[in-house]
C-alpha atoms as a PDB file:
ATOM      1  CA  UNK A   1      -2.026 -13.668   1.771  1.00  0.00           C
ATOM      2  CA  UNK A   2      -0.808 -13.849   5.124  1.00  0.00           C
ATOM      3  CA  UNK A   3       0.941 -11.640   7.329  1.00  0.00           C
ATOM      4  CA  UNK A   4       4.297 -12.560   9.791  1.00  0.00           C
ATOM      5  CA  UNK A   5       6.869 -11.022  11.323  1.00  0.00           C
ATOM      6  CA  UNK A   6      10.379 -11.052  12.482  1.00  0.00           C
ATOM      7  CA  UNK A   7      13.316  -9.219  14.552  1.00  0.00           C
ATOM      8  CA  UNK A   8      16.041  -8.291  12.398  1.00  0.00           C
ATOM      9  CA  UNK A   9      17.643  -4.860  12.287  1.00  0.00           C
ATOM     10  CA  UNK A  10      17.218  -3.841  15.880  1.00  0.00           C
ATOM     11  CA  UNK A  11      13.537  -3.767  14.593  1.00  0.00           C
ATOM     12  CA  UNK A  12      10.144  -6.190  13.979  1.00  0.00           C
ATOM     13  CA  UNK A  13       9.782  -6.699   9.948  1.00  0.00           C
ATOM     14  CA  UNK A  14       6.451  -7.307   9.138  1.00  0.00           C
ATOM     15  CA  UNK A  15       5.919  -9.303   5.641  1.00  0.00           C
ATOM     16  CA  UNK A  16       2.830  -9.539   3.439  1.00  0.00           C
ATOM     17  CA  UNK A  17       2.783 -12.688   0.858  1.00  0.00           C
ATOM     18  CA  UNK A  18       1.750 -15.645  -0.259  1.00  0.00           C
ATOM     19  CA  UNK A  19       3.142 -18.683   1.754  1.00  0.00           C
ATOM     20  CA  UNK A  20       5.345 -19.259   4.381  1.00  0.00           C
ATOM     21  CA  UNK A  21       8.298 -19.965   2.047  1.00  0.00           C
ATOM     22  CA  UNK A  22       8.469 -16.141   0.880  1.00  0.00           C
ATOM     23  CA  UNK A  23       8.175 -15.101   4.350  1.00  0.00           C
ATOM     24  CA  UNK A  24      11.211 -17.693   5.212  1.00  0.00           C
ATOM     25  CA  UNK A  25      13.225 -16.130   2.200  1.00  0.00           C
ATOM     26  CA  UNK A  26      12.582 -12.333   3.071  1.00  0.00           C
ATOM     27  CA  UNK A  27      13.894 -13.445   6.838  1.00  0.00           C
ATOM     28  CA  UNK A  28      17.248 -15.185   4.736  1.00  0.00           C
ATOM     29  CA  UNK A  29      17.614 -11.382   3.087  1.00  0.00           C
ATOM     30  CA  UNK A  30      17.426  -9.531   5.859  1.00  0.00           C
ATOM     31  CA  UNK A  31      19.601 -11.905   8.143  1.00  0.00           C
ATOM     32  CA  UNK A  32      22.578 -11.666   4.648  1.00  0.00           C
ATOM     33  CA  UNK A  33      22.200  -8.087   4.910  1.00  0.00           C
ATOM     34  CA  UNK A  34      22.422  -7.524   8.245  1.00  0.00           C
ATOM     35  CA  UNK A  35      25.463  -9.760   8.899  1.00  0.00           C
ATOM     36  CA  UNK A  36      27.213  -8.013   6.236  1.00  0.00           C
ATOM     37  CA  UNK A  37      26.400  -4.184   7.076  1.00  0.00           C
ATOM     38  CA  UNK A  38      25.595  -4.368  10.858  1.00  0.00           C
ATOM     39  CA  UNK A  39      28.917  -2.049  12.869  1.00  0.00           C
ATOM     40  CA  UNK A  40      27.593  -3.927  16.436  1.00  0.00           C
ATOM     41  CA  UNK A  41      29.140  -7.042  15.301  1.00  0.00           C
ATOM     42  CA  UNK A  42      32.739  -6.273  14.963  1.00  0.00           C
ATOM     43  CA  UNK A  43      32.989  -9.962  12.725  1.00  0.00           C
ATOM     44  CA  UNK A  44      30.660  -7.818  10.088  1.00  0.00           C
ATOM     45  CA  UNK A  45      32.380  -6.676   6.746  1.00  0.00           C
ATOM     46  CA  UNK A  46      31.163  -3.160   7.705  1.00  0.00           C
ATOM     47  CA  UNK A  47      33.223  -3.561  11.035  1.00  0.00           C
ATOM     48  CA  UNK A  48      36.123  -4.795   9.328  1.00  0.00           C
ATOM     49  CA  UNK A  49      36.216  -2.088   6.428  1.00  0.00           C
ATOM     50  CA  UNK A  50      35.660   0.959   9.468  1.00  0.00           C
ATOM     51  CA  UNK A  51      38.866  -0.492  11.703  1.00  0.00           C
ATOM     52  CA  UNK A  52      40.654  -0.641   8.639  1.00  0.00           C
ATOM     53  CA  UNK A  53      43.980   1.226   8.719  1.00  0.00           C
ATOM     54  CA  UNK A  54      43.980   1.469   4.618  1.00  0.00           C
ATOM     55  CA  UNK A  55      42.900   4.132   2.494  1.00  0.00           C
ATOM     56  CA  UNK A  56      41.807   1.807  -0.240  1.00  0.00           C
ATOM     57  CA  UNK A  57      39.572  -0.952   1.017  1.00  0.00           C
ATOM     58  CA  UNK A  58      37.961  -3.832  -1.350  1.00  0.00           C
ATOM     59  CA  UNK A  59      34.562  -4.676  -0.535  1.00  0.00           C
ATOM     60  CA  UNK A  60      32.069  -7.148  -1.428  1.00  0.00           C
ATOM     61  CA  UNK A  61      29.516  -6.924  -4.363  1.00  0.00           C
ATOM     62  CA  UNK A  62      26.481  -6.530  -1.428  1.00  0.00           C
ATOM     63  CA  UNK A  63      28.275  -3.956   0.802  1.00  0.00           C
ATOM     64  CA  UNK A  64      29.619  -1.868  -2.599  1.00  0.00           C
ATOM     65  CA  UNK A  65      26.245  -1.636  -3.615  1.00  0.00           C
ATOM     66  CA  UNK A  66      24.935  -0.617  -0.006  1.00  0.00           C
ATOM     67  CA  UNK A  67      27.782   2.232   0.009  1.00  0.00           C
ATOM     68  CA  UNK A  68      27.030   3.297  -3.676  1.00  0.00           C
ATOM     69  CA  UNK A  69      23.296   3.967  -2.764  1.00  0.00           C
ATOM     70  CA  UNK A  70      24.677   5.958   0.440  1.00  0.00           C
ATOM     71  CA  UNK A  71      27.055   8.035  -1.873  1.00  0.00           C
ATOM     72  CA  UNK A  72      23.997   8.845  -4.044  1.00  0.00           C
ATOM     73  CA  UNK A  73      21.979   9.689  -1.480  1.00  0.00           C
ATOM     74  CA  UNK A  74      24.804  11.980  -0.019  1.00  0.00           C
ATOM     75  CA  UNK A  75      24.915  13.403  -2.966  1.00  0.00           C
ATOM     76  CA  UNK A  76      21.608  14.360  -3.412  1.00  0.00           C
ATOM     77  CA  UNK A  77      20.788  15.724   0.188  1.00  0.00           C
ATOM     78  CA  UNK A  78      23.933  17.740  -0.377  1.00  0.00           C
ATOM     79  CA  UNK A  79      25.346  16.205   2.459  1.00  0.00           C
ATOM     80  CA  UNK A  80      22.883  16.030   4.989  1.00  0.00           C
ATOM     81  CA  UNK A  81      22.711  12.260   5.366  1.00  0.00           C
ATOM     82  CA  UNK A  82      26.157  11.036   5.327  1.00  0.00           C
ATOM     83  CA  UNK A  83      27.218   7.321   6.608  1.00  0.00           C
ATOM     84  CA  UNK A  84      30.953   8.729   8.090  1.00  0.00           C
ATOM     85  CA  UNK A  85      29.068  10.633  11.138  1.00  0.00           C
ATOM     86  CA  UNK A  86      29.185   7.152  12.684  1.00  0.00           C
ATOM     87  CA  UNK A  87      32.149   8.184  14.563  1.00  0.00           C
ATOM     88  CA  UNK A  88      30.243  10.887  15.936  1.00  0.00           C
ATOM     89  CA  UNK A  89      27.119   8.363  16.756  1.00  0.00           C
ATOM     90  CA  UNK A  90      29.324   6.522  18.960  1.00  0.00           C
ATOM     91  CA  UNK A  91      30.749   9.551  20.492  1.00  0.00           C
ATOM     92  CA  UNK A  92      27.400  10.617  21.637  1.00  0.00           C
ATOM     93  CA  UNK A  93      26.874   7.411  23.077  1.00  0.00           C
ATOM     94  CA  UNK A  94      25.521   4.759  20.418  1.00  0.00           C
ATOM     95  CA  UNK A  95      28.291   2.831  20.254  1.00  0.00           C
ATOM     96  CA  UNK A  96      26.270  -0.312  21.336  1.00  0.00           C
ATOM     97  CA  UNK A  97      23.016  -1.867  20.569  1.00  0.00           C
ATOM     98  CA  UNK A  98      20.705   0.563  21.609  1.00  0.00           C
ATOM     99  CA  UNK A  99      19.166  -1.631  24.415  1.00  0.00           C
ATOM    100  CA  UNK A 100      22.406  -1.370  26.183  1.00  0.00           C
ATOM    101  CA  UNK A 101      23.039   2.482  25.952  1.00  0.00           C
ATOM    102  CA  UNK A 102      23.596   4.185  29.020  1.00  0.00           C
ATOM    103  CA  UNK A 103      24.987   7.910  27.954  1.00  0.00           C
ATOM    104  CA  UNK A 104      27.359   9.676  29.425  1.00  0.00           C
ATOM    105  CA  UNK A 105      28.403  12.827  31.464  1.00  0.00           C
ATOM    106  CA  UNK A 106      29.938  15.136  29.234  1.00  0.00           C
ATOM    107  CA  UNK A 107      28.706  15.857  25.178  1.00  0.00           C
ATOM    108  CA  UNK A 108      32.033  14.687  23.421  1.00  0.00           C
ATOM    109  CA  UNK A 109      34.353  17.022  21.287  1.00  0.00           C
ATOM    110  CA  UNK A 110      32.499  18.142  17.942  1.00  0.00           C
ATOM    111  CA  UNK A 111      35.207  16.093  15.775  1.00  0.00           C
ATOM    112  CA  UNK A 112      34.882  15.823  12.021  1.00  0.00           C
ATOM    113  CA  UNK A 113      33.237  13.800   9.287  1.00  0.00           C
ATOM    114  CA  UNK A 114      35.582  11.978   7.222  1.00  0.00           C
ATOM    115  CA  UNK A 115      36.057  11.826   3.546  1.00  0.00           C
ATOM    116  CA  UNK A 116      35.027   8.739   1.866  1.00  0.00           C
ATOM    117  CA  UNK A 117      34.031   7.705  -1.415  1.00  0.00           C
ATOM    118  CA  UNK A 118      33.147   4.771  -3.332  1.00  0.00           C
ATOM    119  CA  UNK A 119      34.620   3.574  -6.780  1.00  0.00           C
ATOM    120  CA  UNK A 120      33.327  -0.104  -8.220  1.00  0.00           C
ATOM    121  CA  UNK A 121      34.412  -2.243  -5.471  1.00  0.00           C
ATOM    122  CA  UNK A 122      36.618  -0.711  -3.629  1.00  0.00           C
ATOM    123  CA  UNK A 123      35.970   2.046  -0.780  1.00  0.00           C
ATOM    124  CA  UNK A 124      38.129   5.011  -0.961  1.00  0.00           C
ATOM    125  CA  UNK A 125      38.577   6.526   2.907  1.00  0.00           C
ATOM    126  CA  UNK A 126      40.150   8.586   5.211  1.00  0.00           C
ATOM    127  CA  UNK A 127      41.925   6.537   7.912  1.00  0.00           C
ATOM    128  CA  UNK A 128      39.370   7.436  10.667  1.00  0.00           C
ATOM    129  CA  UNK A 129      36.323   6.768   8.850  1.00  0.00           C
ATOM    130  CA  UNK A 130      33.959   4.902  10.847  1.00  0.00           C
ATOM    131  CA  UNK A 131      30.475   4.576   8.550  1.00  0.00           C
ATOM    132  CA  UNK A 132      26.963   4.050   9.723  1.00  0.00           C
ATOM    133  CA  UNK A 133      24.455   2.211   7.273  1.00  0.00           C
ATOM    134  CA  UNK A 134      21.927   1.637   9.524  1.00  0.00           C
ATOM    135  CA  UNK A 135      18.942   3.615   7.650  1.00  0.00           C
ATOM    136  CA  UNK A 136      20.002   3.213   4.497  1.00  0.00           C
ATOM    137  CA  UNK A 137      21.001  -0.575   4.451  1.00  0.00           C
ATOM    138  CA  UNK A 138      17.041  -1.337   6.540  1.00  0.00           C
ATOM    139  CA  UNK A 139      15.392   0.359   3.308  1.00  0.00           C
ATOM    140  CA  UNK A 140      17.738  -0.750   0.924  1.00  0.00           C
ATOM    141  CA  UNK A 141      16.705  -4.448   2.037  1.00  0.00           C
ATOM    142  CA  UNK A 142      13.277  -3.852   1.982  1.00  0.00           C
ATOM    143  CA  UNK A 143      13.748  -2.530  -1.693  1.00  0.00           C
ATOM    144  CA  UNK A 144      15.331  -6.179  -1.998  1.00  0.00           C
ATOM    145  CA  UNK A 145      13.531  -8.891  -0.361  1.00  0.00           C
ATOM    146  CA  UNK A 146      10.040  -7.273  -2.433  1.00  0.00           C
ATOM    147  CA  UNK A 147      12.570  -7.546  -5.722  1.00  0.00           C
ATOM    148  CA  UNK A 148      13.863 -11.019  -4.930  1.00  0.00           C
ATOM    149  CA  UNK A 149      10.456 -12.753  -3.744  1.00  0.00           C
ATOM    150  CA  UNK A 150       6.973 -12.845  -4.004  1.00  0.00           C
ATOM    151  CA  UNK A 151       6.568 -10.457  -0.652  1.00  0.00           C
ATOM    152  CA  UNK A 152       3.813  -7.921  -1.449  1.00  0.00           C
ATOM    153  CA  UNK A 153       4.507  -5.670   1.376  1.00  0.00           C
ATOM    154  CA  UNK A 154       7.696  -5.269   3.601  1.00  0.00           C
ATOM    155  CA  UNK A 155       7.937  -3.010   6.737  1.00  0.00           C
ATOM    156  CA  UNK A 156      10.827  -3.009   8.431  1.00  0.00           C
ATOM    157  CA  UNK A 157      10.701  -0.284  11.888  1.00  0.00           C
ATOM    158  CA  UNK A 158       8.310   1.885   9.333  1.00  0.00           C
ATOM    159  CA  UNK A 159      10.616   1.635   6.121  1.00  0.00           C
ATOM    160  CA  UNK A 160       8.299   0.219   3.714  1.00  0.00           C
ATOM    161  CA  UNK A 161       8.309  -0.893   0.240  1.00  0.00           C
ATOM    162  CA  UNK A 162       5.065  -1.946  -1.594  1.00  0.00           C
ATOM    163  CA  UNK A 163       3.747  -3.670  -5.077  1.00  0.00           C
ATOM    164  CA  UNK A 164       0.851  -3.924  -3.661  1.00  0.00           C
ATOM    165  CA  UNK A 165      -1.250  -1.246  -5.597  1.00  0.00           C
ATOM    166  CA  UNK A 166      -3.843  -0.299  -3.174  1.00  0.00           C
ATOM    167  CA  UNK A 167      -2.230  -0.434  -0.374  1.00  0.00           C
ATOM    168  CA  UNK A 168      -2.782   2.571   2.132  1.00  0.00           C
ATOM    169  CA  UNK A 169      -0.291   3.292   5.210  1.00  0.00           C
ATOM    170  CA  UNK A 170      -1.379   4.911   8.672  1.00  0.00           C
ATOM    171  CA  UNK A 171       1.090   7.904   9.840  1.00  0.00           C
ATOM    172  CA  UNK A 172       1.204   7.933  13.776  1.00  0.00           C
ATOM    173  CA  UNK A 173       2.718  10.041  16.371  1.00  0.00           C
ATOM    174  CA  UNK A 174       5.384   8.886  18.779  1.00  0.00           C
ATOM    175  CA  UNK A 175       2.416   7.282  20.749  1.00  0.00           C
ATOM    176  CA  UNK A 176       0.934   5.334  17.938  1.00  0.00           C
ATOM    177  CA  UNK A 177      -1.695   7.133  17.533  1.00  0.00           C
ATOM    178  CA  UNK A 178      -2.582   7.804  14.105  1.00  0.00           C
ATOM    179  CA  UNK A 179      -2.753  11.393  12.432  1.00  0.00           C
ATOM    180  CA  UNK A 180      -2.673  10.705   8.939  1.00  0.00           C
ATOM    181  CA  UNK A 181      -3.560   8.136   5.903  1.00  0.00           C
ATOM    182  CA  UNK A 182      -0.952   8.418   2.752  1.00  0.00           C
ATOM    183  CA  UNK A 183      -2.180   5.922  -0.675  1.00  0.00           C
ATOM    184  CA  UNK A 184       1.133   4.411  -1.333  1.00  0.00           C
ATOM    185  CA  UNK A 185       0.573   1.722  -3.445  1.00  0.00           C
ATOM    186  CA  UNK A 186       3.436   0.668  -5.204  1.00  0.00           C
ATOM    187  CA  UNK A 187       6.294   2.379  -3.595  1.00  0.00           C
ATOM    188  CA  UNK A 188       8.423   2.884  -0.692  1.00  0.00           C
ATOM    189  CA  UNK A 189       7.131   4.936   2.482  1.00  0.00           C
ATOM    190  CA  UNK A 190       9.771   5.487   5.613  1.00  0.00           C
ATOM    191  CA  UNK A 191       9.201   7.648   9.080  1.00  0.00           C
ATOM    192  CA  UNK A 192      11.718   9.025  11.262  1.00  0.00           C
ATOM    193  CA  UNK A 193      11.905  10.552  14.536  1.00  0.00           C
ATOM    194  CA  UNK A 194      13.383  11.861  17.164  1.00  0.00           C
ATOM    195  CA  UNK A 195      11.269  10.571  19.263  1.00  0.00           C
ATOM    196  CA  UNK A 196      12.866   7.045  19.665  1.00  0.00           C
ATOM    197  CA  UNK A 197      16.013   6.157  20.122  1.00  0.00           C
ATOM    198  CA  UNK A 198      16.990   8.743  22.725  1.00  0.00           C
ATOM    199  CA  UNK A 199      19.035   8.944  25.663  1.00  0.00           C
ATOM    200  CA  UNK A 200      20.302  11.505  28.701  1.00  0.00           C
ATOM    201  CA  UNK A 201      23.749  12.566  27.843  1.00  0.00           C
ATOM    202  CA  UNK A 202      24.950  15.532  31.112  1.00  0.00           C
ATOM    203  CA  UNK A 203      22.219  17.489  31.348  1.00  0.00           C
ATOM    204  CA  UNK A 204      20.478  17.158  28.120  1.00  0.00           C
ATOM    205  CA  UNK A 205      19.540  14.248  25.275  1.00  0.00           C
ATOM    206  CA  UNK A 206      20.993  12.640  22.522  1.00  0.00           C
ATOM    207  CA  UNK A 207      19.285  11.023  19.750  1.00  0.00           C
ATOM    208  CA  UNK A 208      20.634   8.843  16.916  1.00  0.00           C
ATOM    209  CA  UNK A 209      20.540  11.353  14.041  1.00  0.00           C
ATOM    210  CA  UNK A 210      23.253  13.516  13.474  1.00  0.00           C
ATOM    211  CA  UNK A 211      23.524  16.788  11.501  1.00  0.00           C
ATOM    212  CA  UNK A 212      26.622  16.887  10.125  1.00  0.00           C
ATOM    213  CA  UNK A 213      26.798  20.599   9.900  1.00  0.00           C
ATOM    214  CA  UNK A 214      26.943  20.488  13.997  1.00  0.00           C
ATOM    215  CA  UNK A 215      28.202  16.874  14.597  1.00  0.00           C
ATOM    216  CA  UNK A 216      25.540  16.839  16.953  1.00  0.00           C
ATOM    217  CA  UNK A 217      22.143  15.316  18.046  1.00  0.00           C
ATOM    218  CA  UNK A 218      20.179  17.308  15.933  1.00  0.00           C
ATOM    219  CA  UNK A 219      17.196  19.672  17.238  1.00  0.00           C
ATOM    220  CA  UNK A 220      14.347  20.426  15.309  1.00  0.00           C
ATOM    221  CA  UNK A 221      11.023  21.820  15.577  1.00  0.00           C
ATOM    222  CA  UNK A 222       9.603  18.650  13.701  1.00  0.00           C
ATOM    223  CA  UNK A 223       9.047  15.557  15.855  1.00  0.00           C
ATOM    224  CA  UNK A 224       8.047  13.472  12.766  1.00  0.00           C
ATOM    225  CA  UNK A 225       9.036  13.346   9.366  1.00  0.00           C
ATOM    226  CA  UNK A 226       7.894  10.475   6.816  1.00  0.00           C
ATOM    227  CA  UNK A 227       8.828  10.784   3.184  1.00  0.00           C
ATOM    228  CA  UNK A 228       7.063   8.904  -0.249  1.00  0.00           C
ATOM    229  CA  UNK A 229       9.118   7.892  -2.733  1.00  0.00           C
ATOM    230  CA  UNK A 230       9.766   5.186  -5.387  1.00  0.00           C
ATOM    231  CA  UNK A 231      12.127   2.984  -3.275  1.00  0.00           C
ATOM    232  CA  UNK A 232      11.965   2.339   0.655  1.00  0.00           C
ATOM    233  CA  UNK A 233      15.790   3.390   0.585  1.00  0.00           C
ATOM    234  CA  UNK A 234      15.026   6.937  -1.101  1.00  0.00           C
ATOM    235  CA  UNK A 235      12.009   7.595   1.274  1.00  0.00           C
ATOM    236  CA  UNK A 236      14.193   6.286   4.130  1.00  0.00           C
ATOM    237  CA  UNK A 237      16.621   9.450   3.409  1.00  0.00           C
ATOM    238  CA  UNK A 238      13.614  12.097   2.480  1.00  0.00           C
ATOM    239  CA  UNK A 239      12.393  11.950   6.130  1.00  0.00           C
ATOM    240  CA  UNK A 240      15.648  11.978   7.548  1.00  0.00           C
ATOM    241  CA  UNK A 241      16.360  14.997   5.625  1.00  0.00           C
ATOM    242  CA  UNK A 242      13.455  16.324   6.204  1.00  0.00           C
ATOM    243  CA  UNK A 243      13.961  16.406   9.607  1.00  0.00           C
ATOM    244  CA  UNK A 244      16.890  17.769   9.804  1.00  0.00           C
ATOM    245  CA  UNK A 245      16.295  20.730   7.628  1.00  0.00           C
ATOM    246  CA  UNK A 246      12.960  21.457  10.841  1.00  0.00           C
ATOM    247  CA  UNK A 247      10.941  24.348   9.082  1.00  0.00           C
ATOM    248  CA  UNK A 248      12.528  23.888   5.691  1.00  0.00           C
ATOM    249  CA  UNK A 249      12.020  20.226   5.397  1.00  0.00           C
ATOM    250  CA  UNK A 250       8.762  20.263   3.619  1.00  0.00           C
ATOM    251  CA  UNK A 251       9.980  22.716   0.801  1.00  0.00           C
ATOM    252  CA  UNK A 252      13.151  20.969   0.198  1.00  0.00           C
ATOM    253  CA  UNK A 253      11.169  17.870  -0.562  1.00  0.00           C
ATOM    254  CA  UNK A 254       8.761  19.504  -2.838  1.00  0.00           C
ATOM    255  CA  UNK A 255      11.861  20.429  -5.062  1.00  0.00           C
ATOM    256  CA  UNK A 256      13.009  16.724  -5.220  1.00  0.00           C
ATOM    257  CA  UNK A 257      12.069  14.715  -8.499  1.00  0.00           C
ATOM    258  CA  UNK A 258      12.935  11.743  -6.292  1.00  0.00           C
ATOM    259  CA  UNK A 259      10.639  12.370  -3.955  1.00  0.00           C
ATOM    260  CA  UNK A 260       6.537  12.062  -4.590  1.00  0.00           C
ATOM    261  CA  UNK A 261       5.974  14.277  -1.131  1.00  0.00           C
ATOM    262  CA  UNK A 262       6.552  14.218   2.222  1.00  0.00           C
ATOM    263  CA  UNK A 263       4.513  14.681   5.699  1.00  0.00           C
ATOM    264  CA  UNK A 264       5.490  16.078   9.058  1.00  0.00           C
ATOM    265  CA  UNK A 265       4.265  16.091  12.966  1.00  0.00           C
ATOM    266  CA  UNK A 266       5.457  19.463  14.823  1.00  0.00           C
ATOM    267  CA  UNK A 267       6.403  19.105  18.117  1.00  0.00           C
ATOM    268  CA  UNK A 268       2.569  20.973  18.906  1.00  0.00           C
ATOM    269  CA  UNK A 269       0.747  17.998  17.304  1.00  0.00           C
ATOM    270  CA  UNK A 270       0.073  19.785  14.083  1.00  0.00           C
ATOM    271  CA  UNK A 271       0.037  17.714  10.744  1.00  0.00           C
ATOM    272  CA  UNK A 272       1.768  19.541   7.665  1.00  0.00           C
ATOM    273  CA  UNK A 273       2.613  17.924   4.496  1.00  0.00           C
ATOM    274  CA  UNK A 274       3.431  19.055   0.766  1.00  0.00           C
ATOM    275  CA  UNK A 275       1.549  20.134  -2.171  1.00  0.00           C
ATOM    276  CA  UNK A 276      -0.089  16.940  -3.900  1.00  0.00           C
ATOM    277  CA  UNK A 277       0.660  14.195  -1.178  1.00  0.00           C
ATOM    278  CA  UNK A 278      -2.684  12.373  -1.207  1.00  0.00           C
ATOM    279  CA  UNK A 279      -3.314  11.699   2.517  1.00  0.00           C
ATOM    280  CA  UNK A 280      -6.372  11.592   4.643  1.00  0.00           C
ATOM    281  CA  UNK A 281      -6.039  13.363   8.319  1.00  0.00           C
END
């Protein structure tokens, strides 16, 4: 086996397999992918269907099936993670690459989360809807390129999906230090935190996850949550969730059938996690 990685995604993917070939074809998948569901390139099919004045928008096989996994996961986090708070991304100030965010001087108006919904092929939408897949497309293709090749292991930013049975993942801090050791084996494994991807907006910061309750940056008492689940798309939306729900994250995923446990870092260092998740601190 051998070991390479990759930018793609705003991130480094990291593949485990056989040859050089798989690792060549895992790149191709994530490059398709990303030129199809990226909203920085305004050429992308994601970029086309959000400026779209219709109501009614037909989309292609890849990007239906991208959305469809983002209405399910909507669904089951009741709302919580929701691709149509992109408008309100970019109104914080993530309306570019995030190497090139600057911020601004004033938090923006609170605005609304628009309606959307997704029906075969075709995208049903309010006319404002401007939708984020960001999370949810990076696990998705993990999920993917392990399906579609020989990869053992893909990590893409910390969303991971796994056949390889033994394989065990370290948990670090912000700092990359590590806390924790979860056995994943053959599943998916994702991290998020609030950590990264922040920036000075007036007085105070932004971040790249918003709670649609608020429509803003959201604030919680966890600085880490990663989530275990079946799928690197599924765990990818437990620790979001997680996070966002702060001191009820952790018993919100122990309710979840879809979820095999989760694990979080407080803002004081301390390590948390739920009932059953075989880790080693």
């Amino acid at each position: 086996m051998i070991q390479v990685s990759f930018p793609a995604m705003g991130t480094k993917v990291s593949v485990v397999a056989p040859d050089p070939e798989t690792v060549s074809s895992v790149e191709m998948v994530f490059w398709v992918v990303e030129s199809i569901c990226t909203r920085f390139d305004p050429n992308s099919e994601l970029s086309r269907s959000n400026d779209s004045d219709e109501t009614e928008v037909q989309v292609s096989p890849l990007l239906a099936e991208v959305m469809g996994w983002a209405e399910t996961i909507r669904i089951r986090t009741s709302g919580l993670i929701d691709p149509a708070v992109g408008e309100r991304v970019k109104a914080w100030g993530y309306d570019r690459t995030f190497a090139e965010v600057t911020g601004g001087d004033f938090p923006p108006p609170m605005g609304d989360v628009p309606e959307w919904r997704v029906d075969g092929n075709v995208l049903h939408r309010d006319p404002d809807l401007c939708l984020d897949l960001g999370g949810i497309a990076k696990g998705w293709t993990c999920d993917l390129a392990v399906q579609v090749s020989e990869a053992s292991v893909v990590n893409a930013g910390g969303d991971i999906r796994s056949v390889d049975p033994d394989l065990v993942v370290a948990v670090k801090d912000p700092w990359d230090d590590p806390v924790a050791k979860v056995r994943l084996g053959d599943g998916g494994l994702a991290t998020s935190t609030v950590a990264h991807r922040a920036w000075r907006v007036g007085d105070g910061w932004a971040n790249h996850l918003i709670d649609p309750r608020t429509r803003r940056p959201v604030e919680s008492p966890v600085l880490t949550a990663t989530a275990v689940a079946d799928t690197a798309v599924e765990a990818e939306a437990g620790a979001k969730t997680v996070l966002l729900l702060g001191e009820e994250g952790l018993a919100w995923a122990s309710e979840q059938d879809w979820l095999r446990g989760a694990l979080v870092i407080w803002r004081d260092l301390r390590v948390f996690a739920t009932p059953g998740l075989e880790y080693v601190a």
